[in-house]
PDB file of N, CA and C in Angstrom:
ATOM      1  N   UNK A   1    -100.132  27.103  15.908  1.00  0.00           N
ATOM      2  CA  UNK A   1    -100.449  25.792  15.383  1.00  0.00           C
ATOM      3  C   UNK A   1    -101.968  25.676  15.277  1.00  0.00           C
ATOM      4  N   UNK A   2    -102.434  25.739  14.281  1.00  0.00           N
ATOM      5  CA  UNK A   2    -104.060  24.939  13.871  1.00  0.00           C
ATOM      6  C   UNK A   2    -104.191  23.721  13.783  1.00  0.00           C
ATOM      7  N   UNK A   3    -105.228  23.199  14.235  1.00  0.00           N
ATOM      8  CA  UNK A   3    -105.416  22.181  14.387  1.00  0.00           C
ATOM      9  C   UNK A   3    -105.977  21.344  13.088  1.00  0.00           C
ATOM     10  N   UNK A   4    -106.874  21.947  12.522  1.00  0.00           N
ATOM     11  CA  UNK A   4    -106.823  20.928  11.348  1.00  0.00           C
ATOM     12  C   UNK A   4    -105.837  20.809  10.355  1.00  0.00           C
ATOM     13  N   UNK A   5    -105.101  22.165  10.298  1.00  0.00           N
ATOM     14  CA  UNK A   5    -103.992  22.062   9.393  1.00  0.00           C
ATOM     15  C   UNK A   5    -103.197  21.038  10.113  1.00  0.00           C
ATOM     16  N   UNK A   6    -102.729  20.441  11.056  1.00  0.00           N
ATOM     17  CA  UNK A   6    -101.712  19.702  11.758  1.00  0.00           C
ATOM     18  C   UNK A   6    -102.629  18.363  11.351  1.00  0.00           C
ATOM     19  N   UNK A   7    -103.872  18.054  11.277  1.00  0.00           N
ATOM     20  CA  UNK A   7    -104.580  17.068  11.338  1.00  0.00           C
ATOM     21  C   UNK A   7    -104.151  16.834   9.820  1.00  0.00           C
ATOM     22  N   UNK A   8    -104.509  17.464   8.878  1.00  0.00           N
ATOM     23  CA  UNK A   8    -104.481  17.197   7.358  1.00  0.00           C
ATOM     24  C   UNK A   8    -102.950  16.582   6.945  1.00  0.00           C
ATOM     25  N   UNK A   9    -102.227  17.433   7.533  1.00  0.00           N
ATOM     26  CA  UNK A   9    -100.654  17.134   7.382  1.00  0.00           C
ATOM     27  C   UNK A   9    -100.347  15.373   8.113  1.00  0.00           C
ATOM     28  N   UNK A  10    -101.019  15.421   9.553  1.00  0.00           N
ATOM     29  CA  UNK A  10    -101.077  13.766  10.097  1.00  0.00           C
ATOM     30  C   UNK A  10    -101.472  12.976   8.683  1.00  0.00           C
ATOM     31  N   UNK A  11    -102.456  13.330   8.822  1.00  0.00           N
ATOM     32  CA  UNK A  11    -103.072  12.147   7.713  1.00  0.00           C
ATOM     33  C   UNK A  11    -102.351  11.712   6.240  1.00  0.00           C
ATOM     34  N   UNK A  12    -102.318  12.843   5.730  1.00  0.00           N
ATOM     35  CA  UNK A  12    -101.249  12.824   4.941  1.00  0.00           C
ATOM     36  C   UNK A  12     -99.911  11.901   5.111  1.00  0.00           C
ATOM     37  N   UNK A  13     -99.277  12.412   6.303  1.00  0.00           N
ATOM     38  CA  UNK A  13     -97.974  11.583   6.465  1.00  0.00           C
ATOM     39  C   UNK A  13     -98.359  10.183   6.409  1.00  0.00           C
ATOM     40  N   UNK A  14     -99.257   9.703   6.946  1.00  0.00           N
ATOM     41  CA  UNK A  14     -99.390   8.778   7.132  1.00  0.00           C
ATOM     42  C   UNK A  14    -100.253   7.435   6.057  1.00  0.00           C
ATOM     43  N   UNK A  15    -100.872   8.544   4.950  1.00  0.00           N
ATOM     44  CA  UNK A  15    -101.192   7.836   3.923  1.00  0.00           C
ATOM     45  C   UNK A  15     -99.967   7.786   3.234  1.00  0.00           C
ATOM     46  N   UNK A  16     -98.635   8.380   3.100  1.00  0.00           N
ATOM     47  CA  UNK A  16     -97.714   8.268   2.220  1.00  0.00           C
ATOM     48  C   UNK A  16     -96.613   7.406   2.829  1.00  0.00           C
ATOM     49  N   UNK A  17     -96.846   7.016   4.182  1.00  0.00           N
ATOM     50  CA  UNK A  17     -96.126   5.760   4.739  1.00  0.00           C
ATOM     51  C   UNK A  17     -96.610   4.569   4.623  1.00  0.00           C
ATOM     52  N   UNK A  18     -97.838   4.402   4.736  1.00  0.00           N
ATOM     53  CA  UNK A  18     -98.416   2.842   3.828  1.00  0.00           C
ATOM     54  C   UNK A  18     -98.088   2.676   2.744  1.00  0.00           C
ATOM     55  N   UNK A  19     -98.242   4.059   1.495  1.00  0.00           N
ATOM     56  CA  UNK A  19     -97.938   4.001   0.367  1.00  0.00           C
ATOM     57  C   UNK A  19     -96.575   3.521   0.168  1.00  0.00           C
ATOM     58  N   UNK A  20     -95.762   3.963   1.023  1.00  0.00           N
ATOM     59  CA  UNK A  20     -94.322   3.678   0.537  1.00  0.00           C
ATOM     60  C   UNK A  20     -93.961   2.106   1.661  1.00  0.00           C
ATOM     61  N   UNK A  21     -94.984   1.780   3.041  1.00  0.00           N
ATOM     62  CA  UNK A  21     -94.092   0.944   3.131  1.00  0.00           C
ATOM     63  C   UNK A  21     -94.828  -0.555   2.611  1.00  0.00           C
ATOM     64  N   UNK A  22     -95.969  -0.485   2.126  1.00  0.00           N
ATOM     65  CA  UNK A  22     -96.694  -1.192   1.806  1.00  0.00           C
ATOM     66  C   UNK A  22     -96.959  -1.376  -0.076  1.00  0.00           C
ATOM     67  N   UNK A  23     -95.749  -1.680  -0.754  1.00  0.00           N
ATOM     68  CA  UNK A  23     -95.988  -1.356  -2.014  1.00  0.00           C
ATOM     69  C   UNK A  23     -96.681  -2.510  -2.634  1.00  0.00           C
ATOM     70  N   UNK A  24     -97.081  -2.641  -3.982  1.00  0.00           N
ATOM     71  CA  UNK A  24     -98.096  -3.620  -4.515  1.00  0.00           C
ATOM     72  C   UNK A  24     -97.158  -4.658  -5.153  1.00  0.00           C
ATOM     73  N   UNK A  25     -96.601  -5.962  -4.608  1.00  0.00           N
ATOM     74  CA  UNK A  25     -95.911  -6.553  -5.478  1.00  0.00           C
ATOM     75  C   UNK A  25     -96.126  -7.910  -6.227  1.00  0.00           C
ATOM     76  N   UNK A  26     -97.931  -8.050  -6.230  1.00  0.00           N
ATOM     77  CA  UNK A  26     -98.342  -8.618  -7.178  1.00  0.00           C
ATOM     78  C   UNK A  26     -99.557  -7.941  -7.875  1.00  0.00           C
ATOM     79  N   UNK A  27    -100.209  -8.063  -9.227  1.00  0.00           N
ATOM     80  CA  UNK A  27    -101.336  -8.040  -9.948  1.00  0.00           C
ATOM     81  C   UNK A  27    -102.706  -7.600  -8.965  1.00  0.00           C
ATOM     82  N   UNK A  28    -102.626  -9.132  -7.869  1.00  0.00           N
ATOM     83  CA  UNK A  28    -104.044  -8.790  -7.151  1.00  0.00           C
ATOM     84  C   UNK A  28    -103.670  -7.815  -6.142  1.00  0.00           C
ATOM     85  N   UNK A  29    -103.084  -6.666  -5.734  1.00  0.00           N
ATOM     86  CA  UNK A  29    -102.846  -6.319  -5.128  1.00  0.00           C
ATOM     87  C   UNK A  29    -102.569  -4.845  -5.133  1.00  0.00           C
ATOM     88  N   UNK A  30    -102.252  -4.811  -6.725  1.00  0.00           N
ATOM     89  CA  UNK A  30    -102.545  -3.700  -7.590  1.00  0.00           C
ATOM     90  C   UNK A  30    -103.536  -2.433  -7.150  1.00  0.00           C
ATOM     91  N   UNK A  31    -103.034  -1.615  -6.446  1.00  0.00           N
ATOM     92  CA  UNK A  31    -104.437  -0.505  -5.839  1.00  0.00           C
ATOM     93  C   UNK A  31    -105.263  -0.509  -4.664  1.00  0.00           C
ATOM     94  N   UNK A  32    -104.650  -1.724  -3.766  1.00  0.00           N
ATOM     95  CA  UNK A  32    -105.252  -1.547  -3.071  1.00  0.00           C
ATOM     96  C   UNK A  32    -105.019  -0.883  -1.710  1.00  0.00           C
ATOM     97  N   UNK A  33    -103.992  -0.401  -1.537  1.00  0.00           N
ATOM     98  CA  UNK A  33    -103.914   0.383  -0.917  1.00  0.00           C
ATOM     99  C   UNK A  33    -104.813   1.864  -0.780  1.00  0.00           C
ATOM    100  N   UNK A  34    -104.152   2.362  -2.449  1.00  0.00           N
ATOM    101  CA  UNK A  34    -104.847   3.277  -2.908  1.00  0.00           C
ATOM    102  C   UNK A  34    -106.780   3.191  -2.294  1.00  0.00           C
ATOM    103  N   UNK A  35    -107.569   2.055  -2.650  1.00  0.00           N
ATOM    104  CA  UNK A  35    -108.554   1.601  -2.463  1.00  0.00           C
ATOM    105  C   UNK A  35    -108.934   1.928  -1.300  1.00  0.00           C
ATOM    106  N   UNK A  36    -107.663   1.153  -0.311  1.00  0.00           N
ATOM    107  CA  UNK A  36    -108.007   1.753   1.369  1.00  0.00           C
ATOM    108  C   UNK A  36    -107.913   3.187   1.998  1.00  0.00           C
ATOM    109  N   UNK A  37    -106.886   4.006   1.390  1.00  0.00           N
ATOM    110  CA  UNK A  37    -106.465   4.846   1.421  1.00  0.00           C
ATOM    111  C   UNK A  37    -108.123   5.848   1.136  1.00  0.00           C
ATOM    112  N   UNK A  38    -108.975   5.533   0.207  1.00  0.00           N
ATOM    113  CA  UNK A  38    -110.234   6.563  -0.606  1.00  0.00           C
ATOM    114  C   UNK A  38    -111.462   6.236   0.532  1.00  0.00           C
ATOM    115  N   UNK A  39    -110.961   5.857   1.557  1.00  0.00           N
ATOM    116  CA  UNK A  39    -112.831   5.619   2.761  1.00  0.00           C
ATOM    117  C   UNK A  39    -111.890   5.920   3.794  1.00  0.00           C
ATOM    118  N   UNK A  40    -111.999   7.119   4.237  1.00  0.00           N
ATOM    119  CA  UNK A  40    -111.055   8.349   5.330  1.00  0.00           C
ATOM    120  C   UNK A  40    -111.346   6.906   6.369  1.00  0.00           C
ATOM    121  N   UNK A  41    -112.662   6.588   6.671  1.00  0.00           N
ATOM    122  CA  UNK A  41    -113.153   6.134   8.014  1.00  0.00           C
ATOM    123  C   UNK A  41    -112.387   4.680   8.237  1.00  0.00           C
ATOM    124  N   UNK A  42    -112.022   4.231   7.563  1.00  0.00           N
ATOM    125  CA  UNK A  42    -111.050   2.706   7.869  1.00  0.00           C
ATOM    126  C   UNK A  42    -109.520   3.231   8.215  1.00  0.00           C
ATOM    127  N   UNK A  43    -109.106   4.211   7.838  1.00  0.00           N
ATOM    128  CA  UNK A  43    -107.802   4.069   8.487  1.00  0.00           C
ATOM    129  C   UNK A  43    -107.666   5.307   9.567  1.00  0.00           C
ATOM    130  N   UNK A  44    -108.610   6.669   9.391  1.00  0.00           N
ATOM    131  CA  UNK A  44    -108.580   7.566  10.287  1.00  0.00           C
ATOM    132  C   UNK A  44    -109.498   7.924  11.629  1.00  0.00           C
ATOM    133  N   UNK A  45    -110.267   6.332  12.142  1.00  0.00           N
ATOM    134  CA  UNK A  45    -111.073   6.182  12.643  1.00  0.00           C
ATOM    135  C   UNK A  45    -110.245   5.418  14.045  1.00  0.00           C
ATOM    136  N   UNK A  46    -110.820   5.924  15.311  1.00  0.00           N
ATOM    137  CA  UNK A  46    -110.178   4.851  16.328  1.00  0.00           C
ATOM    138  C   UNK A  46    -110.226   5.633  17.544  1.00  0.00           C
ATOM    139  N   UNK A  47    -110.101   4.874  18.522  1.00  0.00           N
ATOM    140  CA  UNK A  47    -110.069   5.753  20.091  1.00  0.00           C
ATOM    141  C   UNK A  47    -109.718   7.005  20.173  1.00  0.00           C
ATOM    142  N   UNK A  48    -110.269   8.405  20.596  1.00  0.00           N
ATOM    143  CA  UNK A  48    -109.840   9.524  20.716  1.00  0.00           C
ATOM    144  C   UNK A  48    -109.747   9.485  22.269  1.00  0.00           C
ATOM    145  N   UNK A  49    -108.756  10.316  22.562  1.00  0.00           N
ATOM    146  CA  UNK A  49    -108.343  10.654  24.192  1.00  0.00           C
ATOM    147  C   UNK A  49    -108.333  12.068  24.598  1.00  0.00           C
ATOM    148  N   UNK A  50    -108.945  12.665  25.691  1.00  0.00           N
ATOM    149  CA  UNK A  50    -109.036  13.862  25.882  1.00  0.00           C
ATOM    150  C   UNK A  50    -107.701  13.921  27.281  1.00  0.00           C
ATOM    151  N   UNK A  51    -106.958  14.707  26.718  1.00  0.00           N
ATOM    152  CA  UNK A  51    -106.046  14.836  27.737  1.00  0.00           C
ATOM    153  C   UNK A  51    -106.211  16.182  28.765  1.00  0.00           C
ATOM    154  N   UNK A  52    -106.070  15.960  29.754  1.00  0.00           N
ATOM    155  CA  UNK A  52    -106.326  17.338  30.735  1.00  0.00           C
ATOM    156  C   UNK A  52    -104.711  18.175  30.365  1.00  0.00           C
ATOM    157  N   UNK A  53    -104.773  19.495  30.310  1.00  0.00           N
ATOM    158  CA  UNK A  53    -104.010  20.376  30.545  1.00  0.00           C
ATOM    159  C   UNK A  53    -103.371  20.761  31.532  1.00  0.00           C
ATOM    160  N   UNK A  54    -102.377  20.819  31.872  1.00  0.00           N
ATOM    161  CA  UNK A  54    -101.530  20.863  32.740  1.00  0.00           C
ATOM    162  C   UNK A  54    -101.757  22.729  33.179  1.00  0.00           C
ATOM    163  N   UNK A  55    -101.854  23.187  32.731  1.00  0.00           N
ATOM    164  CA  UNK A  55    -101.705  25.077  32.857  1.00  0.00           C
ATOM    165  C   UNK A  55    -103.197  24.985  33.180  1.00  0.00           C
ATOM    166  N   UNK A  56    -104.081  24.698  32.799  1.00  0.00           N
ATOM    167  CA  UNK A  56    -105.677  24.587  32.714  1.00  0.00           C
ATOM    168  C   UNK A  56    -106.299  24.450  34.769  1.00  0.00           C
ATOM    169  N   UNK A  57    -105.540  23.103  34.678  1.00  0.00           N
ATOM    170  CA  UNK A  57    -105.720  22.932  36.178  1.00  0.00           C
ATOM    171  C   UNK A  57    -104.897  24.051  37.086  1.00  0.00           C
ATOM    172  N   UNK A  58    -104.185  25.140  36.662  1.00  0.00           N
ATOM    173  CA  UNK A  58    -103.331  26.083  37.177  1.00  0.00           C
ATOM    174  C   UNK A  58    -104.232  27.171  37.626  1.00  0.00           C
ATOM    175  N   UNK A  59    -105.165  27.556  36.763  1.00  0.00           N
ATOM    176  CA  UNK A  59    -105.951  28.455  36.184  1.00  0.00           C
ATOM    177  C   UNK A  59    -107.085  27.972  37.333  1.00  0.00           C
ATOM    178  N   UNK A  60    -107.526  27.067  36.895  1.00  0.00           N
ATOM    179  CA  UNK A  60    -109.015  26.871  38.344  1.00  0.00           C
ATOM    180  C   UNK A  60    -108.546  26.790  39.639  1.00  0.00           C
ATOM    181  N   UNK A  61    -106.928  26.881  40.318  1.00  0.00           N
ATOM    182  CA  UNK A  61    -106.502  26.966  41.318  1.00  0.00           C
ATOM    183  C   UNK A  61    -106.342  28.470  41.731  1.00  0.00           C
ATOM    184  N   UNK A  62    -106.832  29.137  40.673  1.00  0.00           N
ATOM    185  CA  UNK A  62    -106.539  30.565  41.286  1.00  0.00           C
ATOM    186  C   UNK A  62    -104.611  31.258  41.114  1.00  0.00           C
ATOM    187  N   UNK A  63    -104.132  29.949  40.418  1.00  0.00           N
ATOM    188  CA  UNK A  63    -102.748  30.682  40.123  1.00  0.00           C
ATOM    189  C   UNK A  63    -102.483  31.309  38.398  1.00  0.00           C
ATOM    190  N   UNK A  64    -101.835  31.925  38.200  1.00  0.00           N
ATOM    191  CA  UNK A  64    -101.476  32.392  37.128  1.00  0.00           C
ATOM    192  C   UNK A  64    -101.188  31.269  35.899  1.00  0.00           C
ATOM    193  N   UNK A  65    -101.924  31.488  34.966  1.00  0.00           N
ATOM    194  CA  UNK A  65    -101.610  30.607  33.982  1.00  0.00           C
ATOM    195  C   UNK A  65    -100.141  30.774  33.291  1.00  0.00           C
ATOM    196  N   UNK A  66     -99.828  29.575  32.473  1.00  0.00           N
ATOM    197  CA  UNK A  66     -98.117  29.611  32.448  1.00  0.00           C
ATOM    198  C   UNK A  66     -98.751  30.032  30.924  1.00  0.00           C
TER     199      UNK A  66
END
């Protein structure tokens, strides 16, 4: 698993679930999704979390990594 390939594919999914659950059903409203969808930083922007590894802490104990 790569990570940006898994990242590109996230994003993706997830611009084509606004798209579909958010459709345009008046005039003024026309594109704007699309609109939000074209500035990465408004919808792919937000708290990142660093999670500790479970095997990682295995490894600085001197036991065999899984």
């Amino acid at each position: 698993m790569q990570p940006l390939i898994v990242s590109q594919q996230i994003a993706q999914g997830v611009a084509d679930f606004l798209r579909a659950a958010f459709p345009a059903t008046t005039p003024g409203f026309d594109g704007l999704i699309q609109r939000f969808l074209a500035e990465r930083k408004r919808v792919f922007q937000g708290p990142y979390l660093t999670l500790p590894l479970p095997f990682r802490k295995q490894a600085d104990r001197g036991l065999p990594a899984l």
